[in-house]
N, C-alpha and C. Protein backbone atom coordinates (compact mmCIF):
# COMPACT_ATOMS: atom_id res chain seq x y z
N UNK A 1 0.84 -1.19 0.00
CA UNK A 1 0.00 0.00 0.00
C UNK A 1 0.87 1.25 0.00
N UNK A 2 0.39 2.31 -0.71
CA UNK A 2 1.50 3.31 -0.58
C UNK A 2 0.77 4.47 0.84
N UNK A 3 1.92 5.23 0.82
CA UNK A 3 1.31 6.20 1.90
C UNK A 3 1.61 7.65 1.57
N UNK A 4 1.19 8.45 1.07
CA UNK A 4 0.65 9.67 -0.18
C UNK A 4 0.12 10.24 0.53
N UNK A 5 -0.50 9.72 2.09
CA UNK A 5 -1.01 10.82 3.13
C UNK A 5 -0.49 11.53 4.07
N UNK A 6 1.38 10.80 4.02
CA UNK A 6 2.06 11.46 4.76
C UNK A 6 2.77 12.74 4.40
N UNK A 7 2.36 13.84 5.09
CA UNK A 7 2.62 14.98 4.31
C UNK A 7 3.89 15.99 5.43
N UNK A 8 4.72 16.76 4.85
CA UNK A 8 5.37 17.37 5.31
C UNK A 8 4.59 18.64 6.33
N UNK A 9 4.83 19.30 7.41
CA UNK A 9 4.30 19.89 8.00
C UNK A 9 3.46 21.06 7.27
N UNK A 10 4.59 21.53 6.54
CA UNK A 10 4.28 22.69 5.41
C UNK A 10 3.01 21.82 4.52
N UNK A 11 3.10 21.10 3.90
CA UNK A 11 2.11 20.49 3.29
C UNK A 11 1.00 19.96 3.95
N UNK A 12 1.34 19.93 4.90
CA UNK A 12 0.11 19.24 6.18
C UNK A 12 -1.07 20.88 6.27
N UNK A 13 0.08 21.81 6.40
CA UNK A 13 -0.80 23.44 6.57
C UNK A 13 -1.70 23.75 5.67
N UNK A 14 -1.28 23.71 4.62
CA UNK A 14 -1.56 23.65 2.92
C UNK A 14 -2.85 23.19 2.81
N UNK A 15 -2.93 22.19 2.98
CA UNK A 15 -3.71 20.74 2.81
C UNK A 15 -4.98 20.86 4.03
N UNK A 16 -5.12 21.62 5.05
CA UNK A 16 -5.70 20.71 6.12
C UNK A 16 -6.42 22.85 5.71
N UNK A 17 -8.07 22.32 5.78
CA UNK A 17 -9.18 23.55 6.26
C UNK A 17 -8.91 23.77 7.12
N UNK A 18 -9.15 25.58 7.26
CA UNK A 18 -9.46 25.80 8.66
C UNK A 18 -11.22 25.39 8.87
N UNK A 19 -11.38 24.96 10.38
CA UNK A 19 -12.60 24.63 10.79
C UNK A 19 -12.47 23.35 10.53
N UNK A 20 -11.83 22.83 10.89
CA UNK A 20 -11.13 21.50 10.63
C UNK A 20 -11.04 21.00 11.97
N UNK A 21 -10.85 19.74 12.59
CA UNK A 21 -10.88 19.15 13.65
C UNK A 21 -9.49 18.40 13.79
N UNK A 22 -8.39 18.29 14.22
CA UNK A 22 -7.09 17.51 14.47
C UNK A 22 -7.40 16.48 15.19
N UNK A 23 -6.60 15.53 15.58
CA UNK A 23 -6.27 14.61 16.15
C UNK A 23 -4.53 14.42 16.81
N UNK A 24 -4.23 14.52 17.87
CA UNK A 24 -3.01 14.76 18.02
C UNK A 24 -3.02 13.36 18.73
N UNK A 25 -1.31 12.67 18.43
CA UNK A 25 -0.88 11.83 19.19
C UNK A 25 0.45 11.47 19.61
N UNK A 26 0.92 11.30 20.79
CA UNK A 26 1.75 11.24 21.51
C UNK A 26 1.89 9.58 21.62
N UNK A 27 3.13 8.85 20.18
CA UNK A 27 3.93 7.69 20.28
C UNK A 27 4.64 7.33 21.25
N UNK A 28 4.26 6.25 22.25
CA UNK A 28 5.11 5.97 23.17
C UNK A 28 4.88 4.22 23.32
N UNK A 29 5.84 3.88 24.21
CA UNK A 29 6.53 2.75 23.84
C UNK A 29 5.11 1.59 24.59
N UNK A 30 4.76 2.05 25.45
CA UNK A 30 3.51 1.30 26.07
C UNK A 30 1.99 1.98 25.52
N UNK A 31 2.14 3.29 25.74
CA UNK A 31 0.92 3.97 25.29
C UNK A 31 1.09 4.82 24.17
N UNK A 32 -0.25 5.37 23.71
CA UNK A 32 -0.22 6.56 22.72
C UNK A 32 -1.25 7.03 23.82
N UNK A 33 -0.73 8.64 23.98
CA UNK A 33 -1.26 10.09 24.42
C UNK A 33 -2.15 10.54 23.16
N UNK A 34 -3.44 10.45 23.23
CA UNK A 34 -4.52 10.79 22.13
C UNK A 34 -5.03 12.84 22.76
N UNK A 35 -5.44 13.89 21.91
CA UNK A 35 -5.86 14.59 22.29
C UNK A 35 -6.32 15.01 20.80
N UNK A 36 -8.00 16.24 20.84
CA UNK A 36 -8.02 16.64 19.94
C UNK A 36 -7.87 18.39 19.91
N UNK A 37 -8.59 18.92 18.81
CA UNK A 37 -8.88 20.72 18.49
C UNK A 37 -9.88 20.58 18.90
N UNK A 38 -10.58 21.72 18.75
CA UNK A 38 -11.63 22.39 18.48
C UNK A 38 -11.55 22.54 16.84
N UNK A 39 -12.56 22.89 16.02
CA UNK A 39 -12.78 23.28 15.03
C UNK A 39 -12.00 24.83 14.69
N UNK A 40 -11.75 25.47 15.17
CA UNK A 40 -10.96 26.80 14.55
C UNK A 40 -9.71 26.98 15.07
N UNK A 41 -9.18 25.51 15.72
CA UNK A 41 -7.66 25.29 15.82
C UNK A 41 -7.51 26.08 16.64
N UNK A 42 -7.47 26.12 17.83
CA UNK A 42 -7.47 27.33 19.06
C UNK A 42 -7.11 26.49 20.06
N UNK A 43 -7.66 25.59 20.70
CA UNK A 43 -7.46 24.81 21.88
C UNK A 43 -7.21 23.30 21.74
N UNK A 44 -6.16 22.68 21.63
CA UNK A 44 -6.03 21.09 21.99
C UNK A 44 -6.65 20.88 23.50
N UNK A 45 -6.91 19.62 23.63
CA UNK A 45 -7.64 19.26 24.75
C UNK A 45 -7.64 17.85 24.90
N UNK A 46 -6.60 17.23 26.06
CA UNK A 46 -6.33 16.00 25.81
C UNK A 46 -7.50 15.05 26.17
N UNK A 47 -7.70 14.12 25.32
CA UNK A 47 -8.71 13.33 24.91
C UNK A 47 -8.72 11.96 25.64
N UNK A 48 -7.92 10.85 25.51
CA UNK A 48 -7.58 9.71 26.24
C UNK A 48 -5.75 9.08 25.59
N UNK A 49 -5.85 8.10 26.58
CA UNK A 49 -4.62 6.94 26.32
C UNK A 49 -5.09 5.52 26.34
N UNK A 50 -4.47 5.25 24.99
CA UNK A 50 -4.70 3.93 24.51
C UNK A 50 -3.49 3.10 24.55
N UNK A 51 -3.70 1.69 25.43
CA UNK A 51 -2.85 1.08 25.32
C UNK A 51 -2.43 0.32 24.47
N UNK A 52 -1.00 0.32 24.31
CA UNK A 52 -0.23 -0.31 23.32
C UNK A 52 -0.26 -1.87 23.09
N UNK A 53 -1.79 -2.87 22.84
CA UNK A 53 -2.06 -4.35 22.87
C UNK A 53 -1.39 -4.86 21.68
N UNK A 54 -2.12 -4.21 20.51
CA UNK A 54 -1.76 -4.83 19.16
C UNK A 54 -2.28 -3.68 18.02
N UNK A 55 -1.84 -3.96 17.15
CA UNK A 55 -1.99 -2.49 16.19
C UNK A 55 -3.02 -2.39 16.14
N UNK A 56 -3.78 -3.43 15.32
CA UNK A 56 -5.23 -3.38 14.97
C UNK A 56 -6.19 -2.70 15.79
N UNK A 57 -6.05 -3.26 17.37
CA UNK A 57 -6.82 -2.83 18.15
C UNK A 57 -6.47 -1.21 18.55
N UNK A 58 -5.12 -0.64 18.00
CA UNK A 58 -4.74 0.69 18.50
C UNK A 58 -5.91 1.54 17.04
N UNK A 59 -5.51 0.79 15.67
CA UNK A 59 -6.02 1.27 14.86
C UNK A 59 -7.77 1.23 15.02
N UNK A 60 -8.18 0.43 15.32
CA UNK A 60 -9.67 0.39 15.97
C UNK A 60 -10.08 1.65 16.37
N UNK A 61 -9.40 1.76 17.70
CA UNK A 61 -9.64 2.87 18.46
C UNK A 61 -9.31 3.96 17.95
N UNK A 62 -8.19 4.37 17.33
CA UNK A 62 -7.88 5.60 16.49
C UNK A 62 -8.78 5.96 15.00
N UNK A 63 -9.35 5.12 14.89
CA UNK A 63 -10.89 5.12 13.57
C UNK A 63 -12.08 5.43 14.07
N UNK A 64 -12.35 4.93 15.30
CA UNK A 64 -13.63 5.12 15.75
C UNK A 64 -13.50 6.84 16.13
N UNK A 65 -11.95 7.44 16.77
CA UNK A 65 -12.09 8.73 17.57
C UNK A 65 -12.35 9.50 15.82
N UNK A 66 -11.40 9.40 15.50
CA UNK A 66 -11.94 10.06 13.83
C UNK A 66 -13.00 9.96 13.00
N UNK A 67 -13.41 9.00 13.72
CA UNK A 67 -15.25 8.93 12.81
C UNK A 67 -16.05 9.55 13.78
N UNK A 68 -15.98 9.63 15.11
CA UNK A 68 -16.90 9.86 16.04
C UNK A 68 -16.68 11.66 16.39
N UNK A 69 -15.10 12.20 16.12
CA UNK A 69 -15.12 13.40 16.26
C UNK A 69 -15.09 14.22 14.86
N UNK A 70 -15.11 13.57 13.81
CA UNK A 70 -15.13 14.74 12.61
C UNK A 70 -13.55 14.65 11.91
N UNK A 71 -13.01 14.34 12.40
CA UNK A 71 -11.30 14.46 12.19
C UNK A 71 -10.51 14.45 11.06
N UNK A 72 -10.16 15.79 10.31
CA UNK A 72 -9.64 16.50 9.13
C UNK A 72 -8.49 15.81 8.90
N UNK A 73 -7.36 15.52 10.28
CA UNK A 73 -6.01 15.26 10.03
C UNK A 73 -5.11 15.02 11.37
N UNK A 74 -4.56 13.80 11.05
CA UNK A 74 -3.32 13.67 12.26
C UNK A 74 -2.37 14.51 12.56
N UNK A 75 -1.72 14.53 13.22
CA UNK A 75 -0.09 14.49 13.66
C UNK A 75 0.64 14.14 14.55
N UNK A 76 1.29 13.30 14.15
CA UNK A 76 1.98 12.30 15.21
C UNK A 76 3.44 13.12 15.45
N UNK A 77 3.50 12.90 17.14
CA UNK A 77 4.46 13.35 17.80
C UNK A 77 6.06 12.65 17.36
N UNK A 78 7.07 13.55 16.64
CA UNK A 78 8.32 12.32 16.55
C UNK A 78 9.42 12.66 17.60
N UNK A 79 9.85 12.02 18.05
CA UNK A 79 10.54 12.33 19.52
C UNK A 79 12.37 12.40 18.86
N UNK A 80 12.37 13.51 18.64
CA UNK A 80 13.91 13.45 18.08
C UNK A 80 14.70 13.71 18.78
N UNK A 81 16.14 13.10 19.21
CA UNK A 81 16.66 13.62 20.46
C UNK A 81 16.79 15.26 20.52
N UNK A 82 17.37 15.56 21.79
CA UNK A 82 18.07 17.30 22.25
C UNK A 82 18.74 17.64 20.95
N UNK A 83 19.77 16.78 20.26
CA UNK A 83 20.46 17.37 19.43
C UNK A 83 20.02 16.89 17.62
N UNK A 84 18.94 16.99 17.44
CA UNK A 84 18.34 16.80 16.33
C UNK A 84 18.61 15.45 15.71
N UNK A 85 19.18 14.93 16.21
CA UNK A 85 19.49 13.03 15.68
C UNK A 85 18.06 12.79 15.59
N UNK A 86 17.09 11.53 14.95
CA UNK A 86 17.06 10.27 15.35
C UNK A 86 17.36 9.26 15.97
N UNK A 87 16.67 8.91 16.50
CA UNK A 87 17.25 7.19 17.70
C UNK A 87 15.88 6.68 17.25
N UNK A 88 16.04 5.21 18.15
CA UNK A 88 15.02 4.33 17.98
C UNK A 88 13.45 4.70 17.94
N UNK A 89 13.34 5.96 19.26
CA UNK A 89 11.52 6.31 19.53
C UNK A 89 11.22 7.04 18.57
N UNK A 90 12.13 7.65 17.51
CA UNK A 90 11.76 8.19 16.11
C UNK A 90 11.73 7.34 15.19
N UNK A 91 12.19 6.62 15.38
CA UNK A 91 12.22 5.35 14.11
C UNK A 91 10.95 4.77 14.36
N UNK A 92 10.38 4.14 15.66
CA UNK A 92 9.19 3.68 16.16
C UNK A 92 8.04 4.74 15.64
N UNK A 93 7.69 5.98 15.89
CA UNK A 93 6.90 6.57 15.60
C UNK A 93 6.82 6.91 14.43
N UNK A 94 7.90 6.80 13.47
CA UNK A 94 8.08 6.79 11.91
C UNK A 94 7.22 6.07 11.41
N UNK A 95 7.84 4.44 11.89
CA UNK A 95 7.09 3.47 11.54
C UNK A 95 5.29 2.82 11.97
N UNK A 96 5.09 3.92 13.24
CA UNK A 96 3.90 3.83 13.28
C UNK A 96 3.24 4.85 12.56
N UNK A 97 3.45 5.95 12.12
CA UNK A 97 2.66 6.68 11.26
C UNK A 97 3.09 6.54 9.81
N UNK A 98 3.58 5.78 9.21
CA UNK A 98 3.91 4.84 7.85
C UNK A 98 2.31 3.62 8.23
N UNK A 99 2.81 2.93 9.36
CA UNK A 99 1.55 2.23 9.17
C UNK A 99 -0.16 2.35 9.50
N UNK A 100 -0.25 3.66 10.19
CA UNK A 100 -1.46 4.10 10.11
C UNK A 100 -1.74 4.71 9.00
N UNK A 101 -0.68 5.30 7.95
CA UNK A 101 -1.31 6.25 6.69
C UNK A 101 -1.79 4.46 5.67
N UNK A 102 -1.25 3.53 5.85
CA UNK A 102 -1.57 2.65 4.94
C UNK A 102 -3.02 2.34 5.57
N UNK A 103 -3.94 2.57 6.50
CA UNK A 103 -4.75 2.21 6.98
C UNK A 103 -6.37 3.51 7.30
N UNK A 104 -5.55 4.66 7.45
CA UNK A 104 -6.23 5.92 7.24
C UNK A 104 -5.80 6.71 6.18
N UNK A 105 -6.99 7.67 5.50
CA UNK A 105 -6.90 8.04 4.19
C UNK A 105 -6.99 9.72 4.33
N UNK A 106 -6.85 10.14 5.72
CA UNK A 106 -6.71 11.72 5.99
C UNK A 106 -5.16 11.87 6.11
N UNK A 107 -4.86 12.99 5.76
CA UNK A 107 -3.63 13.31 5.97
C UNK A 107 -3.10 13.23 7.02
N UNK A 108 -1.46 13.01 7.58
CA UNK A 108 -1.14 13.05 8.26
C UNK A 108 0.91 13.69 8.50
N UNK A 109 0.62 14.20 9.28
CA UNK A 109 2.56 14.81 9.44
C UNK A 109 2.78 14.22 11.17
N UNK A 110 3.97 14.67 10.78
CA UNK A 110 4.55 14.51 11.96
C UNK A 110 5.04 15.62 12.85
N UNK A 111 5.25 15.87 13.64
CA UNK A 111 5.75 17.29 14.97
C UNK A 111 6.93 17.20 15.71
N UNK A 112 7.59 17.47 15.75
CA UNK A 112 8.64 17.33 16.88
C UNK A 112 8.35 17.67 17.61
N UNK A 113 8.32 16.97 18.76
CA UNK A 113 7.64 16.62 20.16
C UNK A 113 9.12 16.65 21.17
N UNK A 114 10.00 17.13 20.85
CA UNK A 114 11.04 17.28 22.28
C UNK A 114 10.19 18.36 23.08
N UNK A 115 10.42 17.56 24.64
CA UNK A 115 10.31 18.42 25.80
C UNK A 115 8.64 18.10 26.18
N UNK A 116 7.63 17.51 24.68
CA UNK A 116 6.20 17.18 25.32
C UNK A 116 5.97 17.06 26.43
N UNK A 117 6.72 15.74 27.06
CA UNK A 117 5.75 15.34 27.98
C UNK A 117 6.70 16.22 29.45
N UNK A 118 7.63 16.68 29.58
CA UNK A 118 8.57 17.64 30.36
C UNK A 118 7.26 18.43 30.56
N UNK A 119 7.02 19.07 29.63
CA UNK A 119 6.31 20.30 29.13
C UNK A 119 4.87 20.10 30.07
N UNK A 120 4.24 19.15 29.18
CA UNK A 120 3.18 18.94 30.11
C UNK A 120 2.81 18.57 31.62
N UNK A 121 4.08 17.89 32.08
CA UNK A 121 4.51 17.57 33.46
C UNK A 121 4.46 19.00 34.30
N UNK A 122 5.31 19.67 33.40
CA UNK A 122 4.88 21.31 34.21
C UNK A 122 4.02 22.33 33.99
N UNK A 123 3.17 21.76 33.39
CA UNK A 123 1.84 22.31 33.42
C UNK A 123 0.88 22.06 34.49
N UNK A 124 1.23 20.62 34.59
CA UNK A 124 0.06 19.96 35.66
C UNK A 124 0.69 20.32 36.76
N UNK A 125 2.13 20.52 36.98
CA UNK A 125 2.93 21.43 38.52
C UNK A 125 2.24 22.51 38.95
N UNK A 126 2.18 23.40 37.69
CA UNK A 126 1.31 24.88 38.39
C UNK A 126 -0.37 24.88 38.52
N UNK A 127 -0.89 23.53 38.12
CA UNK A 127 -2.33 23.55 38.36
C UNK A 127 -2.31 22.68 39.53
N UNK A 128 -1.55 22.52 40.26
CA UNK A 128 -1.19 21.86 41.96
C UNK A 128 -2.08 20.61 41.84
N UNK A 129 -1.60 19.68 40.46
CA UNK A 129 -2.64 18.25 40.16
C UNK A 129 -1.59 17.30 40.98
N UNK A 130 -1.83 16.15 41.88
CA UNK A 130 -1.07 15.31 42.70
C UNK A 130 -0.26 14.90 41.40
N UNK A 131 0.62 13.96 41.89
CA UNK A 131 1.62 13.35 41.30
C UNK A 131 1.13 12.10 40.65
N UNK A 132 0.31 11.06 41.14
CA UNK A 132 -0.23 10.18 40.60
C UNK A 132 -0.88 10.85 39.65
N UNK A 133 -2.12 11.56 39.56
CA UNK A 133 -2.62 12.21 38.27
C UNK A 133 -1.63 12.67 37.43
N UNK A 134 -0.27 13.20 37.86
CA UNK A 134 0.45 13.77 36.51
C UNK A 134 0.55 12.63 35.75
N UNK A 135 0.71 11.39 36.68
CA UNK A 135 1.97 10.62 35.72
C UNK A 135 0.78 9.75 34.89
N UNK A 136 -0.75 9.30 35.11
CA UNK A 136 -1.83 9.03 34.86
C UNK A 136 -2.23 9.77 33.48
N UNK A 137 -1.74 11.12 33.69
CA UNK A 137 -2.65 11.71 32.10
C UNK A 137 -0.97 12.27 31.52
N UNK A 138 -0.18 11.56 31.64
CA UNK A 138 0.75 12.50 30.93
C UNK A 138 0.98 12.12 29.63
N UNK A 139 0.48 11.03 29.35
CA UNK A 139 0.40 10.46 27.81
C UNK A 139 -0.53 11.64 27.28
N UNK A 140 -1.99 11.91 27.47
CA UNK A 140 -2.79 12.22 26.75
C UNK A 140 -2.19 14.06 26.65
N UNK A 141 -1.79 14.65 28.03
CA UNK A 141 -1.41 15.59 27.78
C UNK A 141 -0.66 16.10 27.64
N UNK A 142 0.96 15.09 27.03
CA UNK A 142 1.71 15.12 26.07
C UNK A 142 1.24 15.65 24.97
N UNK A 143 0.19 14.52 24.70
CA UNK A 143 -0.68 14.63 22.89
C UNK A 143 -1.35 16.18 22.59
N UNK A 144 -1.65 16.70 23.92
CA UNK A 144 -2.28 18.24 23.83
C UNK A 144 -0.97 19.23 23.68
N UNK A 145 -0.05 18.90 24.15
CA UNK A 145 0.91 20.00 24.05
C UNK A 145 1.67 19.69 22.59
N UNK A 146 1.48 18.50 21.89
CA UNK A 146 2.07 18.03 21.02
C UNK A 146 1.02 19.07 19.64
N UNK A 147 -0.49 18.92 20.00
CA UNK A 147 -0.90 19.44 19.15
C UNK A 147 -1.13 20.83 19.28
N UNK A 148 -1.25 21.45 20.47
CA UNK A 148 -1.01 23.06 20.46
C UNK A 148 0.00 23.28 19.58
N UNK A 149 1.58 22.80 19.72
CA UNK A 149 2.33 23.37 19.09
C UNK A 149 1.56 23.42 17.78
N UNK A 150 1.58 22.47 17.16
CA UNK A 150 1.35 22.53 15.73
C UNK A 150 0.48 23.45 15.17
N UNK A 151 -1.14 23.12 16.21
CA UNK A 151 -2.11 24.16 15.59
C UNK A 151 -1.29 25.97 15.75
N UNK A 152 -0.65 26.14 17.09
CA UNK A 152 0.10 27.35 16.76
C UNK A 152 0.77 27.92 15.92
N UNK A 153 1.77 26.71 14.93
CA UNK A 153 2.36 26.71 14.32
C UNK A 153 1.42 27.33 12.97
N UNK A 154 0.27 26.33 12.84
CA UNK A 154 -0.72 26.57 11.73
C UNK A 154 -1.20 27.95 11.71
N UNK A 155 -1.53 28.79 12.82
CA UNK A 155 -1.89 29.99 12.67
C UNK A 155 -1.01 31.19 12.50
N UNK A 156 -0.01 30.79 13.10
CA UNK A 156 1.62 32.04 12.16
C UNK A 156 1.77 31.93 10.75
């Protein structure tokens, strides 16, 4: 199957309406951090975490949130190290959004996601959320800080 839906960020901008609905996700080695938009790309809002069983069943769940919320277009988080390399959790999330575009037919890019889940960790610090809750939603609100950037990105 080819994958023609994976689009460069710039092409992802291009390509994707405004009033459009995202889907953001945060690749990780046990879970994916799921979050979506709003329609005028203003607010991500982390959504859930799906555990990492078997693809199918990840792809299940990632079809139903896109049929059930409206969903224009992905972007998957790629975790590139501090110093712009690749390592393995980029290669992993490569290869999982290679194999979701063979399976979904909306566009999709990728984000550099250094510092996500840092990021979101200190978010939930200054909203004085316990420690068990940080470490509980930090997948999903990885996936929100993963897609703020981008939709921010989309509106400059």
């Amino acid at each position: 199957m080819k994958t023609h839906n994976i689009l460069s960020i710039d092409q992802f901008k291009t390509n994707i309406r405004t009033n459009s609905r995202l889907l953001g996700i945060d690749p990780g080695s046990k879970n994916l951090g799921i979050a979506i938009c709003d329609e005028n790309q203003i607010v991500a809002t982390p959504l859930k975490t799906i555990k990492k069983t078997n693809f199918l069943n990840v792809l299940k769940e990632i079809k139903d949130i896109v049929n059930e919320n409206n969903i224009k277009g992905i972007i998957v988080g790629d975790p590139i190290k501090m110093d712009g390399k690749t390592g393995k959790s980029s290669q992993s999330a490569h290869d999982f959004c290679r194999n979701l575009s063979k399976n979904i037919t909306i566009p999709i890019t990728m984000w550099d996601e250094r510092l996500s889940s840092s990021g979101a960790f200190k978010i939930t610090n200054k909203l004085n959320i316990n420690t068990t809750n940080k470490v509980k939603n930090l997948d999903k609100n990885a996936a929100a800080f993963i897609l703020q950037g981008a939709i921010d990105f989309f509106s400059n």
